[in-house]
C-alpha atoms as a PDB file:
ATOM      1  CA  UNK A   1      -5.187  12.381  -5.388  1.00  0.00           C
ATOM      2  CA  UNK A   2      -8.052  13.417  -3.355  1.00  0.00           C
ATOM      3  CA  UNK A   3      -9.074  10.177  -0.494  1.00  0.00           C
ATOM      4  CA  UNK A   4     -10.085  10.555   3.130  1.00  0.00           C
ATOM      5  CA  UNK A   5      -7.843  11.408   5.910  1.00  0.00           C
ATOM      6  CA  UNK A   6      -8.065   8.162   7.836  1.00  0.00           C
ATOM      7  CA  UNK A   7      -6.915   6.574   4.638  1.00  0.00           C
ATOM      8  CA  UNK A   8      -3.929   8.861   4.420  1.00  0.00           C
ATOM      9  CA  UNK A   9      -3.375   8.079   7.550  1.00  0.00           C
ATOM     10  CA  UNK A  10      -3.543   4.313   7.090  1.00  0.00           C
ATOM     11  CA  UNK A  11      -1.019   4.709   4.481  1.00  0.00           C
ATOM     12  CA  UNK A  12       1.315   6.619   6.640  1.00  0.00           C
ATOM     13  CA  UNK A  13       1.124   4.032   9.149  1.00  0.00           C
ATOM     14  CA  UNK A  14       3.280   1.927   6.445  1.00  0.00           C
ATOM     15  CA  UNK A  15       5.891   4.576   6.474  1.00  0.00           C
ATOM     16  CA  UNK A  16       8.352   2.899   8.901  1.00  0.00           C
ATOM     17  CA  UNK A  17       8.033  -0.577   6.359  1.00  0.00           C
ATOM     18  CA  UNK A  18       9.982   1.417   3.362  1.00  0.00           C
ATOM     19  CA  UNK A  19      12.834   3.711   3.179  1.00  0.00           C
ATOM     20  CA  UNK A  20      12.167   7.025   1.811  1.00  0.00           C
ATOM     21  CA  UNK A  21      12.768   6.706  -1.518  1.00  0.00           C
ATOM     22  CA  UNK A  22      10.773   3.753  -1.317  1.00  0.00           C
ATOM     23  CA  UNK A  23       7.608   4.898   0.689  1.00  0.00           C
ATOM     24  CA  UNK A  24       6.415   7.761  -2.439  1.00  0.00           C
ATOM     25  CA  UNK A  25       5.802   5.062  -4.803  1.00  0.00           C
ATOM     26  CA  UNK A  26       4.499   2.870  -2.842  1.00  0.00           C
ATOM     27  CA  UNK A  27       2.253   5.953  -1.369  1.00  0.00           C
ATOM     28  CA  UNK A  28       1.203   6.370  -5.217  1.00  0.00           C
ATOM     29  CA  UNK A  29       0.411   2.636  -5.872  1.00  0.00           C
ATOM     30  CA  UNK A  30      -1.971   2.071  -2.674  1.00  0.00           C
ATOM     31  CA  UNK A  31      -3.447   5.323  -3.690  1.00  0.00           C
ATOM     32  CA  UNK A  32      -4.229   4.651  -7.210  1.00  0.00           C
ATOM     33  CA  UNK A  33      -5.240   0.700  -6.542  1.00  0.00           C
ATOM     34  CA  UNK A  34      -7.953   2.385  -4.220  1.00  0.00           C
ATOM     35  CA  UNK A  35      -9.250   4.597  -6.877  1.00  0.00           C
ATOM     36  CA  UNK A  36      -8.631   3.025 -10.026  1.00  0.00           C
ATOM     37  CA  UNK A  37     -11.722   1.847 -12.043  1.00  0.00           C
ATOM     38  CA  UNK A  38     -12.290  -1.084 -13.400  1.00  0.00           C
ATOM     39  CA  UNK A  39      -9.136  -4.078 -13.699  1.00  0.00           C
ATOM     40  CA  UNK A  40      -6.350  -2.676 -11.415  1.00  0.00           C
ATOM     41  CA  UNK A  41      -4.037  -2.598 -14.048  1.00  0.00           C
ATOM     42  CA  UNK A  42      -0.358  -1.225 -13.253  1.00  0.00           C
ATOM     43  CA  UNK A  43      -1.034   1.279 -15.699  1.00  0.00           C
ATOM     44  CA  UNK A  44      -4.232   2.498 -14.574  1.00  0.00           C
ATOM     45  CA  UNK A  45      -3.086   2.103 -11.255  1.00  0.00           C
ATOM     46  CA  UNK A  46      -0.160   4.808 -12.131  1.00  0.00           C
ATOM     47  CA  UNK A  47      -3.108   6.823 -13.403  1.00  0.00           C
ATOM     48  CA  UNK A  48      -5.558   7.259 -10.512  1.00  0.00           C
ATOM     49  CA  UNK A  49      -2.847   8.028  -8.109  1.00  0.00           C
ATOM     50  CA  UNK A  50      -1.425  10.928 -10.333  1.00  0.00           C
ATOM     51  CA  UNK A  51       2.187   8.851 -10.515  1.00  0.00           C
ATOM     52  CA  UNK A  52       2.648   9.688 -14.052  1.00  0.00           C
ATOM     53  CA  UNK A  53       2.969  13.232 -12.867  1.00  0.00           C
ATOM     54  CA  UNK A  54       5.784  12.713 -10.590  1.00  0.00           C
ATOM     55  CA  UNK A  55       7.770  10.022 -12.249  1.00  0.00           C
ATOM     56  CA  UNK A  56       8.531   7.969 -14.584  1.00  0.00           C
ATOM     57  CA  UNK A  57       6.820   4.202 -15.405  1.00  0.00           C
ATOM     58  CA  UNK A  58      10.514   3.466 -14.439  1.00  0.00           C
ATOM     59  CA  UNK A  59      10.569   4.077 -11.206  1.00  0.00           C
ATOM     60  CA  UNK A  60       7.663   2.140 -10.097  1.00  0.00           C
ATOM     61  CA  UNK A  61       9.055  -1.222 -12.438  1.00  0.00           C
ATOM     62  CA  UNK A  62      12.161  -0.110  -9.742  1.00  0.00           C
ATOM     63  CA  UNK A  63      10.065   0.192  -6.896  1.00  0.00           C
ATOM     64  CA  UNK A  64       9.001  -3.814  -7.235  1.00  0.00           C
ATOM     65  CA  UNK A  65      12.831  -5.281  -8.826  1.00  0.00           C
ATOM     66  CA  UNK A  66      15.190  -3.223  -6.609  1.00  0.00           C
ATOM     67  CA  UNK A  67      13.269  -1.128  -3.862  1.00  0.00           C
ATOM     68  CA  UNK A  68      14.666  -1.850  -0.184  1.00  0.00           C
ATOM     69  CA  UNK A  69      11.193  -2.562   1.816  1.00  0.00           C
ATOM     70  CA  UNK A  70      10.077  -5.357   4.415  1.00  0.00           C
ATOM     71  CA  UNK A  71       7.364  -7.592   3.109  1.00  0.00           C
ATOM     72  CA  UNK A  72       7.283  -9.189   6.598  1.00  0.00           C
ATOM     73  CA  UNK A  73       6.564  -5.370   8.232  1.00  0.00           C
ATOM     74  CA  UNK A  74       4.187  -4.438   5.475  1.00  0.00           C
ATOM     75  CA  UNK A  75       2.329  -7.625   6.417  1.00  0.00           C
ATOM     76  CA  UNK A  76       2.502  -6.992  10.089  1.00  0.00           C
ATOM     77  CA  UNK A  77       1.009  -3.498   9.131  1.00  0.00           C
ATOM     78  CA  UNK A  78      -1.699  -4.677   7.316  1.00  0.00           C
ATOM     79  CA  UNK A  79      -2.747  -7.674   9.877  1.00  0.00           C
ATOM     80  CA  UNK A  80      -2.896  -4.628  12.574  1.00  0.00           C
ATOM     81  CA  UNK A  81      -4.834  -2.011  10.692  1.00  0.00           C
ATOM     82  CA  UNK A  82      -7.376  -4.709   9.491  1.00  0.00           C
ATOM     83  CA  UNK A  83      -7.602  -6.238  13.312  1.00  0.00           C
ATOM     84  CA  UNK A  84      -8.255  -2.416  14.614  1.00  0.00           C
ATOM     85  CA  UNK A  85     -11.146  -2.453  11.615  1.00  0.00           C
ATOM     86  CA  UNK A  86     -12.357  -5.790  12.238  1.00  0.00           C
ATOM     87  CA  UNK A  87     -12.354  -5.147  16.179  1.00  0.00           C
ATOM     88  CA  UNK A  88     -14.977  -2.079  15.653  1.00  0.00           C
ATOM     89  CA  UNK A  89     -17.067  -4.110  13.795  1.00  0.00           C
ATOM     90  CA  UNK A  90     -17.716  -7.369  15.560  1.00  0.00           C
ATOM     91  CA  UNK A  91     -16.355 -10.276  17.180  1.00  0.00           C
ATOM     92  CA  UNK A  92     -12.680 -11.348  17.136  1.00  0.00           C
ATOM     93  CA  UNK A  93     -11.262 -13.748  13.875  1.00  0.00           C
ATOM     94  CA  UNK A  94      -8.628 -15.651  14.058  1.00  0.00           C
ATOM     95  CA  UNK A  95      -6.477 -15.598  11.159  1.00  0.00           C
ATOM     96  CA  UNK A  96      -3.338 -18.565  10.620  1.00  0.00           C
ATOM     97  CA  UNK A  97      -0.766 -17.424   7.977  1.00  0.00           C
ATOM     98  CA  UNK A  98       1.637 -20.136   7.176  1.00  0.00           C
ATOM     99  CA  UNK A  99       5.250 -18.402   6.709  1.00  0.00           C
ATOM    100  CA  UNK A 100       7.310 -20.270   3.874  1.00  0.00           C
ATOM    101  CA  UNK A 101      10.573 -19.522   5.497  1.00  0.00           C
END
């Protein structure tokens, strides 16, 4: 898995939204969505981030029926990194997200 620093360290940042187990195939799914070809496919997803090498198509069907993780922190994550990437480039934008609790 070869991708630029400030993108491992993007992914990182997501760290505290998993538990341990959790975070490495979650790390492998980001990974190989960003450098997968083509229709992001789980299996070609697997693929480009070299999962296949460390475990089995198991553990990532796991990873989305019975992984402990935070949707509501990964979301929070995401909002922040893209407001730091927005903020560099331009004027503010608002964003509404509608929670269906």
């Amino acid at each position: 898995m070869i991708l630029p620093l400030t993108m491992e360290a993007s992914i990182l940042q997501f760290a505290s939204c998993f538990t341990q187990p959790s975070f490495q195939p979650f790390g492998v799914i980001v990974t190989g969505w960003l450098l997968a070809h083509g229709r992001r496919v789980v299996t070609r997803i697997l693929r480009a981030g070299d999962g296949l090498e460390v475990k089995s198509f198991s553990c990532y069907h796991r990873f989305f029926s019975q992984a402990r993780w935070s949707p509501d922190e990964v979301r929070d994550t995401t909002l922040r990194l893209l407001e730091g990437y927005l903020v560099a480039f331009g004027p503010a934008i608002a964003i509404a997200i509608e929670d269906e609790e």
